[in-house]
N, C-alpha and C. Protein backbone atom coordinates (compact mmCIF):
# COMPACT_ATOMS: atom_id res chain seq x y z
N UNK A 1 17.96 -7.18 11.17
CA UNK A 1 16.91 -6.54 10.43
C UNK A 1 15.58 -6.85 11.12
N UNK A 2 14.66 -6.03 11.27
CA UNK A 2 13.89 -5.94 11.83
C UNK A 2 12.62 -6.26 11.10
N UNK A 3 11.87 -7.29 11.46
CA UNK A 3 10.22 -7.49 10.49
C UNK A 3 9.02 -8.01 11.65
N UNK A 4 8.24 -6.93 10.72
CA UNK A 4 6.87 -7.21 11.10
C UNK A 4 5.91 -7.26 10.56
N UNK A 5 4.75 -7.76 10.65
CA UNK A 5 3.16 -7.89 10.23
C UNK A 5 2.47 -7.60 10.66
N UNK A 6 1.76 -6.79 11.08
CA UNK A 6 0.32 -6.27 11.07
C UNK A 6 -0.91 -5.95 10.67
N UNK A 7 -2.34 -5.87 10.99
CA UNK A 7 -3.21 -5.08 10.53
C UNK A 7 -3.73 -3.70 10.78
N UNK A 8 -4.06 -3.04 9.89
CA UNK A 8 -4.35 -1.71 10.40
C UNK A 8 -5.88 -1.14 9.92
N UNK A 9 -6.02 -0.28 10.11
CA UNK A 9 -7.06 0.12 9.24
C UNK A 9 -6.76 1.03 8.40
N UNK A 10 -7.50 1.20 7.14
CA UNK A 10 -7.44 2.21 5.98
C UNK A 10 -8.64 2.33 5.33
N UNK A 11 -9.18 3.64 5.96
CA UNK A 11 -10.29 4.09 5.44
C UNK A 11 -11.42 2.93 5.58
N UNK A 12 -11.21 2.36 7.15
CA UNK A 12 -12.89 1.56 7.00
C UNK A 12 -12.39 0.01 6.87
N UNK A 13 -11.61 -0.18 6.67
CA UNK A 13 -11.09 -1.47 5.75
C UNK A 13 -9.71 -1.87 6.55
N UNK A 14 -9.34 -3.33 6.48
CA UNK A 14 -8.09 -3.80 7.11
C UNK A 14 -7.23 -4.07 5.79
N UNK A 15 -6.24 -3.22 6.39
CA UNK A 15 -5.11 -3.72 5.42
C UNK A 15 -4.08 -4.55 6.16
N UNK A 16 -2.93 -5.20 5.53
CA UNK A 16 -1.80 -5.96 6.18
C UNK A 16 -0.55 -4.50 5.82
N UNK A 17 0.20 -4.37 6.83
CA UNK A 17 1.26 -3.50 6.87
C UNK A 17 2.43 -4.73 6.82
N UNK A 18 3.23 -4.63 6.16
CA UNK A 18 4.69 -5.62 6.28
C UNK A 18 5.95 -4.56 6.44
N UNK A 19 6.46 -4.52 7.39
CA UNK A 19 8.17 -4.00 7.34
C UNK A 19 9.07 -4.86 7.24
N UNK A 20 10.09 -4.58 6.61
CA UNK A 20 11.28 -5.21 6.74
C UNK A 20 12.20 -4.03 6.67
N UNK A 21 13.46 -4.19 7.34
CA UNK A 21 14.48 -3.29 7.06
C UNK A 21 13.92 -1.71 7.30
N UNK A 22 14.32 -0.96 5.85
CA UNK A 22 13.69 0.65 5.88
C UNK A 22 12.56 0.58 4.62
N UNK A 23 12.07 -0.87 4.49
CA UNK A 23 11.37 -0.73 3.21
C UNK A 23 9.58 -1.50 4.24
N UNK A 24 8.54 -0.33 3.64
CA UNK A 24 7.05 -1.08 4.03
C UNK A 24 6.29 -1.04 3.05
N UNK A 25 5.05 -1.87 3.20
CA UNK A 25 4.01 -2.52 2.11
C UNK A 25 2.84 -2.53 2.91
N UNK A 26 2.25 -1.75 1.92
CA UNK A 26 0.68 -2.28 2.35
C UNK A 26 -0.23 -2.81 1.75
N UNK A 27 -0.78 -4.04 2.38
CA UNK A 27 -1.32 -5.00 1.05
C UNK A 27 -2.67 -4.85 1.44
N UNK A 28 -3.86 -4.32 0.39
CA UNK A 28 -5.58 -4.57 0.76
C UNK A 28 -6.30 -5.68 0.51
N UNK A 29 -6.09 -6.37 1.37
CA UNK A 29 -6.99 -8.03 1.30
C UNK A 29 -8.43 -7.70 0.49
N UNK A 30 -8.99 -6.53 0.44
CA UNK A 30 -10.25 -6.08 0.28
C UNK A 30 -10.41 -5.75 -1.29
N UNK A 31 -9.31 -5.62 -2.03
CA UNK A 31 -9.32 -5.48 -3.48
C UNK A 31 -8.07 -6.23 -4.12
N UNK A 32 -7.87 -7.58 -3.71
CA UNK A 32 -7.54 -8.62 -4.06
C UNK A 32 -5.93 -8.90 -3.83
N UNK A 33 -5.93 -8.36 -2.64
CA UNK A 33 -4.45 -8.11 -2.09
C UNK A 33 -3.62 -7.67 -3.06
N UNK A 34 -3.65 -6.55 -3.50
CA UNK A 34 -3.16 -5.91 -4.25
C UNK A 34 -2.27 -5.02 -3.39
N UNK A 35 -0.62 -4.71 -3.85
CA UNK A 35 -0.01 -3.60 -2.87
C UNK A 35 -0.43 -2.56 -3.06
N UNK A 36 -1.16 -1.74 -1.75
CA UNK A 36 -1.70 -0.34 -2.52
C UNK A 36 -0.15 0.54 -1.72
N UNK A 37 0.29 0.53 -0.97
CA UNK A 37 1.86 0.91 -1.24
C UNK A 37 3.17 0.38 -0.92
N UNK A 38 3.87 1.17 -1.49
CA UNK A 38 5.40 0.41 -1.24
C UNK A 38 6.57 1.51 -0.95
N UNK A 39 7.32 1.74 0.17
CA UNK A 39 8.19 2.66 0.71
C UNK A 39 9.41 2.32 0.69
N UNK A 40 10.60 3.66 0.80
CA UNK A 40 11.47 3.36 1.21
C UNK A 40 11.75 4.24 3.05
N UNK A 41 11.16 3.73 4.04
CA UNK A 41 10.88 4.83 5.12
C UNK A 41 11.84 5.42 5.18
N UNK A 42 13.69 4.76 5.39
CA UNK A 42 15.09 5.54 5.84
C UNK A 42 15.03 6.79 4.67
N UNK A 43 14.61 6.49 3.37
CA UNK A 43 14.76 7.56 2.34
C UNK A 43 13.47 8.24 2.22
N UNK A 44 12.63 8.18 2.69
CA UNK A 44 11.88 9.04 2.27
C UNK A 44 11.07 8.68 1.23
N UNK A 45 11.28 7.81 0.61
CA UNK A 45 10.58 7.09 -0.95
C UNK A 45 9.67 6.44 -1.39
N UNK A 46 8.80 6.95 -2.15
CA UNK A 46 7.78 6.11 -2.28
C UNK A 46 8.12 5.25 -3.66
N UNK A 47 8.29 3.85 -3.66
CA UNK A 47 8.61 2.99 -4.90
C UNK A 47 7.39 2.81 -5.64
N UNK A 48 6.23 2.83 -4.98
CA UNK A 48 5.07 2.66 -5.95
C UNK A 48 3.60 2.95 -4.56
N UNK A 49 2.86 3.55 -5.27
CA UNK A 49 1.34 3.91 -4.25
C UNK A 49 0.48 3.81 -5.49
N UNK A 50 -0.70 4.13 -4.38
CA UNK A 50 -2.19 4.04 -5.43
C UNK A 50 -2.24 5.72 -4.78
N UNK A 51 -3.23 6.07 -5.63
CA UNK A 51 -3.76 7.50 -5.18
C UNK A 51 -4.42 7.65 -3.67
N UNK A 52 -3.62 7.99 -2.84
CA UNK A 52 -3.93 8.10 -1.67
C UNK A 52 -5.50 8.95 -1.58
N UNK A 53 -6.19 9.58 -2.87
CA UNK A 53 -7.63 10.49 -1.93
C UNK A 53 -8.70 9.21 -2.19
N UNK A 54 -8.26 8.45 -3.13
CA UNK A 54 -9.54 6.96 -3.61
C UNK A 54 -10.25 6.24 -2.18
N UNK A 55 -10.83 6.45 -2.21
CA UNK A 55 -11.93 5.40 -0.83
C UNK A 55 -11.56 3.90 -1.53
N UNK A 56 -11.71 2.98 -0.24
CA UNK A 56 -11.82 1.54 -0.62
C UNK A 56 -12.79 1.15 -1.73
N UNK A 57 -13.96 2.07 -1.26
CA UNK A 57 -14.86 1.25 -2.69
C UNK A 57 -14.40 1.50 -3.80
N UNK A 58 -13.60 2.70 -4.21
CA UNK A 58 -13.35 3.14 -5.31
C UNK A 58 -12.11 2.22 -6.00
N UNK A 59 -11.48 1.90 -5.05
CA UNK A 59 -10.18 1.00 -5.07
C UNK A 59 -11.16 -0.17 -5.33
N UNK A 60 -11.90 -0.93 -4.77
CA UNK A 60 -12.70 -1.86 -5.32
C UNK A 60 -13.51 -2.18 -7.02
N UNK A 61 -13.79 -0.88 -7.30
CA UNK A 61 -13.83 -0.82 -8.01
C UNK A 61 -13.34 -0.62 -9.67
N UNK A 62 -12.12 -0.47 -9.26
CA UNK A 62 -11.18 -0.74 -10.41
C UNK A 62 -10.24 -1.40 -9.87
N UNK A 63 -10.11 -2.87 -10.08
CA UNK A 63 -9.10 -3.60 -9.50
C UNK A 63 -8.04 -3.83 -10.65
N UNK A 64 -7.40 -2.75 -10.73
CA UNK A 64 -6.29 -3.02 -11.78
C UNK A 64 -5.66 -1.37 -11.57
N UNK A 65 -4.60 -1.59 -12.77
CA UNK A 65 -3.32 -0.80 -12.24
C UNK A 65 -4.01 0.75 -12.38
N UNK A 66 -4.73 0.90 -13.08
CA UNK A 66 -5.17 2.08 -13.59
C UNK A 66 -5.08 3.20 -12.51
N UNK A 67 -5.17 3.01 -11.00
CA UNK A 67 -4.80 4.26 -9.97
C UNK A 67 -3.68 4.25 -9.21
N UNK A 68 -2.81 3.22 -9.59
CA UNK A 68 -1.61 3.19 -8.95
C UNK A 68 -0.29 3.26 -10.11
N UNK A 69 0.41 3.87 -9.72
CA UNK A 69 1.85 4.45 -10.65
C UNK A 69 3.18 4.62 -10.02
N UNK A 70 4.11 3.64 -10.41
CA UNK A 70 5.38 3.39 -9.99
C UNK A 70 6.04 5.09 -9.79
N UNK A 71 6.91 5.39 -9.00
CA UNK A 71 7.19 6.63 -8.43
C UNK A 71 8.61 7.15 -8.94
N UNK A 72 8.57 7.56 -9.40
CA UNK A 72 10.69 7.93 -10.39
C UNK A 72 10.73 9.22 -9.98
N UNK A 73 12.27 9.46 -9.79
CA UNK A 73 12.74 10.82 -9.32
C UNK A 73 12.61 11.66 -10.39
């Protein structure tokens, strides 16, 4: 199984990318390391995201669940 760590950028801002396996995470150190997503890459799946159009500040600004929503078929 394959893992890694990285930083990337998102929108201005460093996030941490984690893979393992077919599953990735992206954690924003910038609004209290909160996962703003969670994949399944081999499937196609998203297990949980934040609203991908939100800017960091906006994500800063509500640091709680209120823009992110677990993903069901």
């Amino acid at each position: 199984m394959n893992t890694t760590a990285r930083t990337i950028d998102y929108k201005g801002e460093t996030c941490i990318e984690l893979i393992s396996g077919d599953y990735r995470a992206l954690i924003a150190p910038f609004n209290g390391s909160n996962i703003m997503k969670m994949e399944n890459t081999a499937l196609d799946i998203d297990i949980f995201r934040n609203d991908p159009s939100l800017t960091p500040a906006q994500l800063k600004a509500s640091r709680d669940l209120r823009n992110a929503y677990p993903v069901s078929p």
